[in-house]
Structures are given as C-alpha cells and as structure tokens.
N, C-alpha and C. Protein backbone atom coordinates (compact mmCIF):
# COMPACT_ATOMS: atom_id res chain seq x y z
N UNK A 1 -6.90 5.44 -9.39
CA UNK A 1 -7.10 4.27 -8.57
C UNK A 1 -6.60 3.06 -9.35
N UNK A 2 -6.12 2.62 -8.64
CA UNK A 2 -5.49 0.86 -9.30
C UNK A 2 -5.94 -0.17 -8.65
N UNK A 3 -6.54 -1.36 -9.30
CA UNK A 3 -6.77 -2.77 -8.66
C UNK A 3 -5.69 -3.46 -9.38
N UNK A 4 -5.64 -4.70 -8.26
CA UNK A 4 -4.83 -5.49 -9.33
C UNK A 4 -5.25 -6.57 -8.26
N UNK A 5 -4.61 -8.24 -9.16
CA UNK A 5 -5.10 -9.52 -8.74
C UNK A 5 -4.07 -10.14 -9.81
N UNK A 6 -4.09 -11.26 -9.12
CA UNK A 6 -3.34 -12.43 -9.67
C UNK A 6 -4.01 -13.34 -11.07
N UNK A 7 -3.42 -13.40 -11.84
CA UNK A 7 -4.23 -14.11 -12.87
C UNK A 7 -3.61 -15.48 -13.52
N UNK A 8 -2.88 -15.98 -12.76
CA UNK A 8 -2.30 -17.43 -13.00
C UNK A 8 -1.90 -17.71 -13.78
N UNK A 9 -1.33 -16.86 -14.85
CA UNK A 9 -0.76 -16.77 -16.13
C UNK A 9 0.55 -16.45 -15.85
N UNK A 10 1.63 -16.01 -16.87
CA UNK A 10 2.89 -15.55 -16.56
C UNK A 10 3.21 -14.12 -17.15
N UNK A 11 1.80 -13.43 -18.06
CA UNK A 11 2.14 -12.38 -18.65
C UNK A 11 1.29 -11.08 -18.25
N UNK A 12 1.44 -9.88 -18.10
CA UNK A 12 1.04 -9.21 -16.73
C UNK A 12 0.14 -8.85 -18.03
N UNK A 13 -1.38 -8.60 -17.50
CA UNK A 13 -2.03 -7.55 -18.39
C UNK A 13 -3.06 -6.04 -17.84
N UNK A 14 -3.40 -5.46 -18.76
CA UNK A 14 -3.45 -3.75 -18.48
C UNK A 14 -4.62 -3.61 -18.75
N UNK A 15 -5.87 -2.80 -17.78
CA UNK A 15 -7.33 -2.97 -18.43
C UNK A 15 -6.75 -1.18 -18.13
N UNK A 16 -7.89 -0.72 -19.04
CA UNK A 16 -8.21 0.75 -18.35
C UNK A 16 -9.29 1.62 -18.03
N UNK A 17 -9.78 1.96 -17.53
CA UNK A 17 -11.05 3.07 -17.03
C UNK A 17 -10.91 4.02 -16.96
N UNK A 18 -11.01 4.85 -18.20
CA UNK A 18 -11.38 6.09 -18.33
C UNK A 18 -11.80 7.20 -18.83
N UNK A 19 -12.86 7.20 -18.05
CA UNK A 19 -14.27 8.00 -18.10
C UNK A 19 -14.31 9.56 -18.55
N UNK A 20 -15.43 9.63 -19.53
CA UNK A 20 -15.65 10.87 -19.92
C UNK A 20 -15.83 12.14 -18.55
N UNK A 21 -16.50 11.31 -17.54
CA UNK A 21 -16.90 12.05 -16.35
C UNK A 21 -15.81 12.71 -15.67
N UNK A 22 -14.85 11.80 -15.52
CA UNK A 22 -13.78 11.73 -14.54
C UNK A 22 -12.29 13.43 -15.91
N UNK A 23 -12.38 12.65 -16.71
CA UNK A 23 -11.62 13.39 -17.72
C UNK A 23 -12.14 13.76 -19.47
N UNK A 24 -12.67 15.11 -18.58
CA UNK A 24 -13.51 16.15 -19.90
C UNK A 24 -13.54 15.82 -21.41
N UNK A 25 -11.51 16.14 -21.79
CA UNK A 25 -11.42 16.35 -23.26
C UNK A 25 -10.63 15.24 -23.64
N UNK A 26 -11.32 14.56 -24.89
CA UNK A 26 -10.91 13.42 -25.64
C UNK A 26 -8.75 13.28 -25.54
N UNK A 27 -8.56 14.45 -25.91
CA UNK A 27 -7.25 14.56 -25.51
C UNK A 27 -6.45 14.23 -24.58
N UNK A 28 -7.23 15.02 -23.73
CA UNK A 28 -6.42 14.40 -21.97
C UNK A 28 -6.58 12.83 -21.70
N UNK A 29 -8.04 12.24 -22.09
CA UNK A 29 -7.99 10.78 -21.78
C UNK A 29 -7.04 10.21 -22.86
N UNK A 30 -6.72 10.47 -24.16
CA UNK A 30 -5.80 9.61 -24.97
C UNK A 30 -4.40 10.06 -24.35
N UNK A 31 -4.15 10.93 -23.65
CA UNK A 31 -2.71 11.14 -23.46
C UNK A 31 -2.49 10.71 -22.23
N UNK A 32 -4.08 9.97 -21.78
CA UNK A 32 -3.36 9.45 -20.14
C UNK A 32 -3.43 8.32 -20.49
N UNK A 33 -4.10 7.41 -21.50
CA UNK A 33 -4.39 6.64 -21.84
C UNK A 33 -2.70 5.63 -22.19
N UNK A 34 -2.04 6.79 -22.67
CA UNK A 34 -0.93 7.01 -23.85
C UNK A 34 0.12 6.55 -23.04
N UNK A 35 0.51 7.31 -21.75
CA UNK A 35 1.39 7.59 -20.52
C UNK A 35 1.33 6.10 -20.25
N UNK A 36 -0.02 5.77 -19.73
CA UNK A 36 0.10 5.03 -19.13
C UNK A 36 0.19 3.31 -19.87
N UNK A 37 0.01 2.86 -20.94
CA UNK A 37 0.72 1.95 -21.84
C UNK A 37 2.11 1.94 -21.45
N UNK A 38 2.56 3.22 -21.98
CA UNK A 38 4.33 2.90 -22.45
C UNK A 38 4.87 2.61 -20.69
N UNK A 39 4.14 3.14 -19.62
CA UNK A 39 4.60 2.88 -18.46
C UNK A 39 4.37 1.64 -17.99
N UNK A 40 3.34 1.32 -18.35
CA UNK A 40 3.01 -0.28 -18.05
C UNK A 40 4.27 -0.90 -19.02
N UNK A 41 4.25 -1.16 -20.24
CA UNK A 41 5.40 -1.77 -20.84
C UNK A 41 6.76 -1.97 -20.02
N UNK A 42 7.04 -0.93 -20.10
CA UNK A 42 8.74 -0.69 -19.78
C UNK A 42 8.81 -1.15 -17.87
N UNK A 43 7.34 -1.29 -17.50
CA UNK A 43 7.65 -1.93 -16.16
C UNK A 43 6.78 -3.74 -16.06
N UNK A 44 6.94 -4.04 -17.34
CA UNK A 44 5.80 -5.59 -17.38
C UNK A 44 6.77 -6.51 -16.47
N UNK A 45 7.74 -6.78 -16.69
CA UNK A 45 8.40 -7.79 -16.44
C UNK A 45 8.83 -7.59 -15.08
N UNK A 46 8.40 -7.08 -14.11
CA UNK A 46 8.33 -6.82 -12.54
C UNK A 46 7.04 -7.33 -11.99
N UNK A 47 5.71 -7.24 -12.89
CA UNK A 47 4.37 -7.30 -12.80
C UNK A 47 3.98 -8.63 -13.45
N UNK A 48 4.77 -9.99 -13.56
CA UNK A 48 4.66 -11.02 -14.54
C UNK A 48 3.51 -11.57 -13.45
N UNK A 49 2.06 -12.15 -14.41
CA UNK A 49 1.09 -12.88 -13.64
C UNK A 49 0.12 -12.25 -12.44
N UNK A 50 -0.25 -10.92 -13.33
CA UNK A 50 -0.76 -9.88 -12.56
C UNK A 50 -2.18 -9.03 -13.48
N UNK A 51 -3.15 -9.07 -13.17
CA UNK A 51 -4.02 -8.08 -14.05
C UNK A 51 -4.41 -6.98 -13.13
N UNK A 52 -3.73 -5.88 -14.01
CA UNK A 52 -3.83 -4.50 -13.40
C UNK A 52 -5.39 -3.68 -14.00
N UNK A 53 -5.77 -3.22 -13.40
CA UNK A 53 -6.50 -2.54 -13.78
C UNK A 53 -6.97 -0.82 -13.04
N UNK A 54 -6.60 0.15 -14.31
CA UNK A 54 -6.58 1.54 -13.40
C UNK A 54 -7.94 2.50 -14.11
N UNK A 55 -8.26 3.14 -12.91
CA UNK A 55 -10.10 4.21 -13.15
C UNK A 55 -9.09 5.20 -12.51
N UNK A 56 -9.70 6.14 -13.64
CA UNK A 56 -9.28 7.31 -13.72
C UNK A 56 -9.95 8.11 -12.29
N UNK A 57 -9.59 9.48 -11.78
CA UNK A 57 -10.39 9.87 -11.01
C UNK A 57 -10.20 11.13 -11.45
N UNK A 58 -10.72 12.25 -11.20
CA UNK A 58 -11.16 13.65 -11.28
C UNK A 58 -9.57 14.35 -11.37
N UNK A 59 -9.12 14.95 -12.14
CA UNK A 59 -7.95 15.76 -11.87
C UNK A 59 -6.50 15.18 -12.53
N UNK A 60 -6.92 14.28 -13.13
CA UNK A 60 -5.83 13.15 -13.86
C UNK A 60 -5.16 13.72 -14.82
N UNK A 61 -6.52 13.88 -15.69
CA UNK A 61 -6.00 14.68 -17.05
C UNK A 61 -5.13 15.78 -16.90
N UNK A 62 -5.17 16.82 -15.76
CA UNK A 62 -4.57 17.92 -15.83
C UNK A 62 -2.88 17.68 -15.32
N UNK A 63 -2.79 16.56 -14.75
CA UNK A 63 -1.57 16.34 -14.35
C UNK A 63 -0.90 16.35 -15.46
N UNK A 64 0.35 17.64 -15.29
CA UNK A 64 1.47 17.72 -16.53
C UNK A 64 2.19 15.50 -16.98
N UNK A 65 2.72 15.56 -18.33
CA UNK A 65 3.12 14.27 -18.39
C UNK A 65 4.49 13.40 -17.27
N UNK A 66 5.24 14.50 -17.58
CA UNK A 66 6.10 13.76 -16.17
C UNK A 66 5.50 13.57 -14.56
N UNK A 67 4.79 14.09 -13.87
CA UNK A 67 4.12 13.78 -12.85
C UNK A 67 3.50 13.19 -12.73
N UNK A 68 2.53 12.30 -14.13
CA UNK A 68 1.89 11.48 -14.13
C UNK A 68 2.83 10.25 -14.44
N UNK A 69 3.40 10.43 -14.96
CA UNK A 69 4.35 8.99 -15.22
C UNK A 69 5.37 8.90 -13.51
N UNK A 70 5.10 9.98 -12.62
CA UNK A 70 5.77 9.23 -11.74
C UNK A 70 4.66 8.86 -10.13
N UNK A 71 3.38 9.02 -10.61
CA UNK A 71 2.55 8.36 -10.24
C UNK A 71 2.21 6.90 -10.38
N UNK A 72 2.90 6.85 -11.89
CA UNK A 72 2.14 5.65 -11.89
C UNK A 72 3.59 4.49 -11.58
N UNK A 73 4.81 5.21 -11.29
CA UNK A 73 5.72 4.48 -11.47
C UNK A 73 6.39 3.77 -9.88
N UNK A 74 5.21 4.75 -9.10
CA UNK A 74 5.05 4.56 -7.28
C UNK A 74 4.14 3.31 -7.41
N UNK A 75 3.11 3.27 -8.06
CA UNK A 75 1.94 2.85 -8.17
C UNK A 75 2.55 1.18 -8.59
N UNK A 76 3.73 1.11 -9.69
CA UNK A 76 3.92 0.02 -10.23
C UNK A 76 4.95 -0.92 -9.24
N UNK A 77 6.26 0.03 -8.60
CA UNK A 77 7.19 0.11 -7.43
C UNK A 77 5.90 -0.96 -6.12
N UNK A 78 4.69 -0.30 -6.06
CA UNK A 78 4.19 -0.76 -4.80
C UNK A 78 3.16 -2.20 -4.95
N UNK A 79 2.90 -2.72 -6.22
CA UNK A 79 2.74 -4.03 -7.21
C UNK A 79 3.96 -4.44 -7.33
N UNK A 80 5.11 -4.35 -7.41
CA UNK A 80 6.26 -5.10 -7.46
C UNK A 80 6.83 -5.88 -5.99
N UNK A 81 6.73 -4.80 -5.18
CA UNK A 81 6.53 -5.50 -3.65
C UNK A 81 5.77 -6.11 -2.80
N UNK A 82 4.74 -6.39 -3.66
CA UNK A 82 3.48 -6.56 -3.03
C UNK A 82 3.70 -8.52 -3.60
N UNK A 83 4.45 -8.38 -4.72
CA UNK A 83 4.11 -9.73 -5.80
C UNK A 83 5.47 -10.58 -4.86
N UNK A 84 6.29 -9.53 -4.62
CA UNK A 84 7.99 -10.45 -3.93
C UNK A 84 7.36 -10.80 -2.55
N UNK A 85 6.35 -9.79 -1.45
CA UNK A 85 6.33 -10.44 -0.18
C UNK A 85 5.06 -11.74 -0.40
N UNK A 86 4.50 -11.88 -1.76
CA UNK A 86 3.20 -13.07 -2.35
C UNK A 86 4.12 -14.09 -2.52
N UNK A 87 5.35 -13.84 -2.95
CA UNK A 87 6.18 -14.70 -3.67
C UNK A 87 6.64 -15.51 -2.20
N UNK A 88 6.76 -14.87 -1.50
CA UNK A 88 7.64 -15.27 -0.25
C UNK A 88 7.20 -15.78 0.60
N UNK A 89 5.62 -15.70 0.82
CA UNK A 89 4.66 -16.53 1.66
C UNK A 89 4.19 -17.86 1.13
C-alpha cells in the first residue's frame, strides 16, 4: 500500500512500514526494505515535493526481486501522473 501527499518542499521523501506481522523473516523485510530505496532513488526526481509513504501487506516478502521492483515502478509511474495532472490544475 502507498500514501502519498504533498509536502511543499522541492525534495521528494520516503517513510516506510514494515511490519514484523505483515513480513515474517528479518531478511525479507531488509530486502524489501533494500528494493525499495534504490527504486525510490533512481525515480526521485519525477516525485520532487512529495512524501511517500509505503505499509507493507501480507505476501510482499515472497515476491521474487524483479517483480517487486516492477510493482513499485507502476506504483511510482502512477505518483508521477498524478503530480503533472496537480501541476496542471
């Protein structure tokens, strides 16, 4: 799950939630943890003046690494359009 909101700044920032409940082994949460940094990075500057914030949900962890990075890269794609039709009103 992803929230996000405007934060009147110009530099996008990244909270994260995620729960022992949601994802079992210390592992799986640092490697979603992991994914999802370098994906936020390499997509900041689409997301400028934005605080994202993503909660894990049930079944996360098991997602192999490329399928999760193209979850979150729909996820970032649909915050990028969301900020151009904000931009445009």
């Amino acid at each position: 799950m992803l929230r996000a909101r405007r934060n009147g700044g110009d530099l996008p920032r990244l909270g994260l939630i995620i729960s022992k409940k949601s994802i079992k082994r210390a592992v799986d949460r640092n490697r979603v943890k992991r994914i999802t940094r370098e994906s936020f990075r390499l997509c900041q500057s689409r997301l400028r003046g934005l605080d994202v914030v993503i909660m894990s949900r049930a079944g996360l962890g098991e997602l192999p690494g490329p399928a999760l990075r193209a979850v979150l890269d729909k996820h970032w794609d649909s915050l990028a359009r969301w900020m151009e039709r904000w931009k445009q009103s």
